[in-house]
C-alpha atoms as a PDB file:
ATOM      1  CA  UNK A   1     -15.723 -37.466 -45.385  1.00  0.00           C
ATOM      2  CA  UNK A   2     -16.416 -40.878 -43.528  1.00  0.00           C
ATOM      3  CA  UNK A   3     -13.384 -41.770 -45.547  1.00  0.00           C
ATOM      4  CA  UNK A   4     -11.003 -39.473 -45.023  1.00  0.00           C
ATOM      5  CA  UNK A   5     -12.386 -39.758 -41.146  1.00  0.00           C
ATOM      6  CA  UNK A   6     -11.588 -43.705 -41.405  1.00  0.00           C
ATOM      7  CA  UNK A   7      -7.923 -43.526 -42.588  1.00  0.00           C
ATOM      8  CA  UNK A   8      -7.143 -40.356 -39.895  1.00  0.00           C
ATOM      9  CA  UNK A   9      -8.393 -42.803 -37.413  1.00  0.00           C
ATOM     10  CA  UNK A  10      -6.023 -44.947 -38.328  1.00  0.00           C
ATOM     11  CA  UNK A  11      -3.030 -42.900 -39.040  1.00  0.00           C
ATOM     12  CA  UNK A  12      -2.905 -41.699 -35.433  1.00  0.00           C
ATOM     13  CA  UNK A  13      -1.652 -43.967 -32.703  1.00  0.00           C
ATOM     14  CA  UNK A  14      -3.700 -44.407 -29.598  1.00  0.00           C
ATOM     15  CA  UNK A  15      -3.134 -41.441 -27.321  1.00  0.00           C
ATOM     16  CA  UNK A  16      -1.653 -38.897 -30.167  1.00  0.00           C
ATOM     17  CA  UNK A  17      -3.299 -36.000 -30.298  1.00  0.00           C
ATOM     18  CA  UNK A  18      -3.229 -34.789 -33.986  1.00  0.00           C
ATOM     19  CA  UNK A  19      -1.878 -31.741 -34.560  1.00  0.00           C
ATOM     20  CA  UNK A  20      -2.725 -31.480 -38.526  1.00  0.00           C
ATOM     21  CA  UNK A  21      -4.472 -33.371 -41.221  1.00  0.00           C
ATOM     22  CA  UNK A  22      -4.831 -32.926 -44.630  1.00  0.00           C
ATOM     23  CA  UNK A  23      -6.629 -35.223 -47.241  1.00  0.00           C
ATOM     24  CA  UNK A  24      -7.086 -34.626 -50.891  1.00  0.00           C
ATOM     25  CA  UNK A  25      -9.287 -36.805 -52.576  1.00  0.00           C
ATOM     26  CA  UNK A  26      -8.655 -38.255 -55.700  1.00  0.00           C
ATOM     27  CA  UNK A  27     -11.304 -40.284 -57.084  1.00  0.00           C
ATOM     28  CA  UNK A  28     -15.098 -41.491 -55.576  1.00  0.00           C
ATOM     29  CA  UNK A  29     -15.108 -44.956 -54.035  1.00  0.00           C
ATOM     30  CA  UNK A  30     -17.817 -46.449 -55.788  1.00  0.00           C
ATOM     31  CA  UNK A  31     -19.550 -49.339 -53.745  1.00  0.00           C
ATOM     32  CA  UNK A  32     -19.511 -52.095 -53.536  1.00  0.00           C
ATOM     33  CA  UNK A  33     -15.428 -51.717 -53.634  1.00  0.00           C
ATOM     34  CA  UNK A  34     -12.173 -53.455 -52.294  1.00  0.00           C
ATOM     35  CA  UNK A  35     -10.001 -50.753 -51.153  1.00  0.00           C
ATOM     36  CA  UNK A  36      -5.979 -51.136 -49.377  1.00  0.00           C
ATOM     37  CA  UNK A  37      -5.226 -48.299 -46.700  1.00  0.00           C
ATOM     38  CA  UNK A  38      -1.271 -48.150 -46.315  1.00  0.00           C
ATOM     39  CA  UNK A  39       0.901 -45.908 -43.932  1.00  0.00           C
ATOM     40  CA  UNK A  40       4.568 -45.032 -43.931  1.00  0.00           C
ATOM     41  CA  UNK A  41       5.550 -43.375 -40.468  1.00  0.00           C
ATOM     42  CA  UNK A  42       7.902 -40.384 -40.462  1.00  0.00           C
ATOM     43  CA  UNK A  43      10.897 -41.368 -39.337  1.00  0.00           C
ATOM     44  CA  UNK A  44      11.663 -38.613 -36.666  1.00  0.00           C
ATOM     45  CA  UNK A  45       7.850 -39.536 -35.335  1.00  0.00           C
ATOM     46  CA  UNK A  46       6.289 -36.599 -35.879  1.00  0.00           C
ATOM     47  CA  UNK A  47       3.788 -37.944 -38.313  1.00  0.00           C
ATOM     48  CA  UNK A  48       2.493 -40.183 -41.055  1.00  0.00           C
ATOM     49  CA  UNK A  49       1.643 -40.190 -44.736  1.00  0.00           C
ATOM     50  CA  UNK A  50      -1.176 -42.515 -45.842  1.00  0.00           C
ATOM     51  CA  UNK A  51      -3.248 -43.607 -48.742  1.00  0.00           C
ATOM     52  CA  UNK A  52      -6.421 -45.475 -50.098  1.00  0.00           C
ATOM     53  CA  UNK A  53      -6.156 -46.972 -53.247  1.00  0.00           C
ATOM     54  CA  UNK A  54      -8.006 -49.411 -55.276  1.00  0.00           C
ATOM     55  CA  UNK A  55      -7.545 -53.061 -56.943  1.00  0.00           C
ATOM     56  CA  UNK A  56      -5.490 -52.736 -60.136  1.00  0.00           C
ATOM     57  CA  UNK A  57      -7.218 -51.352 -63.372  1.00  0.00           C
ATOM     58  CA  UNK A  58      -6.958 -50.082 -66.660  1.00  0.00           C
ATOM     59  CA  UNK A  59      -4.252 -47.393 -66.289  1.00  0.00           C
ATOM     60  CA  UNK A  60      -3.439 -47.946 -62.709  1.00  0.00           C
ATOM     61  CA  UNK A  61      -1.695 -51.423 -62.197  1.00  0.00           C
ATOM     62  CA  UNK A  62      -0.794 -50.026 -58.612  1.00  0.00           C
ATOM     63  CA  UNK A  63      -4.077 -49.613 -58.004  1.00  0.00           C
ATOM     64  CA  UNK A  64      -6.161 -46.266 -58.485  1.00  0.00           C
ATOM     65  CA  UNK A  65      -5.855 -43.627 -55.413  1.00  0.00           C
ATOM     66  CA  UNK A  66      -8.964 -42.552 -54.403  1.00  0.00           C
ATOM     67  CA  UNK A  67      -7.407 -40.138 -51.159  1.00  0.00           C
ATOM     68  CA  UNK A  68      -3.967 -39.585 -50.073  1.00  0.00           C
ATOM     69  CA  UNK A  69      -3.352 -37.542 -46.774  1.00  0.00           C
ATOM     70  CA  UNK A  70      -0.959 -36.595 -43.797  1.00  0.00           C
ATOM     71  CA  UNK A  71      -1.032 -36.890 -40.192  1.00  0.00           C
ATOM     72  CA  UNK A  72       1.177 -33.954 -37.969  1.00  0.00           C
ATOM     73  CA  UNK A  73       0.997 -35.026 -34.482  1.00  0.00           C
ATOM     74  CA  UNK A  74       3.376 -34.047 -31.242  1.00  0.00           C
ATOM     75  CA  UNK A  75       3.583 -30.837 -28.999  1.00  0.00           C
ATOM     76  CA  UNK A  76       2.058 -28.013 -30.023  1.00  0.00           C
ATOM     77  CA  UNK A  77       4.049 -24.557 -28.914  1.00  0.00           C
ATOM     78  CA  UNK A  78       2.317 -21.129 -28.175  1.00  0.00           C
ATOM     79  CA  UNK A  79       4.269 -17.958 -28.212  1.00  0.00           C
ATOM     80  CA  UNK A  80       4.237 -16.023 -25.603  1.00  0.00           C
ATOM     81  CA  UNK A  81       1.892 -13.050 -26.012  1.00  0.00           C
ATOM     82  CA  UNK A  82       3.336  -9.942 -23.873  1.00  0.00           C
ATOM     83  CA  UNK A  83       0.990  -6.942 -22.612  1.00  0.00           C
END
């Protein structure tokens, strides 16, 4: 969780008050470890994608993922609830 708490942190800009985040977790990060964080912003700013992968292994030149996740951020809209 202190991962997935780590990249949120940094997939939100200062002042943007998430709206929704999802993780799903991949693979353990087994210490010690070298890990890469990468984000691609939406391009309509409403959000971000981002990952947390490994070094390159066996199977997984790119690098293994160990959690991939979103960020939803902007204005959040109520309806209106009539009595």
């Amino acid at each position: 969780m202190w991962t997935f708490a780590r990249c949120a942190a940094e997939a939100v800009p200062p002042g943007t008050a998430p709206v929704r985040l999802t993780a799903a977790f991949r693979a353990p990060v087994l210490l010690p470890a070298t890990v890469t964080y990468t984000r691609r912003d939406a391009p309509d700013g409403t959000g971000s994608t981002f990952q947390l992968r490994g070094g390159p292994a066996a199977g997984h030149p790119e690098g293994r993922v160990h959690l991939y996740g979103t960020a939803r951020y902007g204005t959040v809209t109520y309806g209106t609830v009539t009595r």
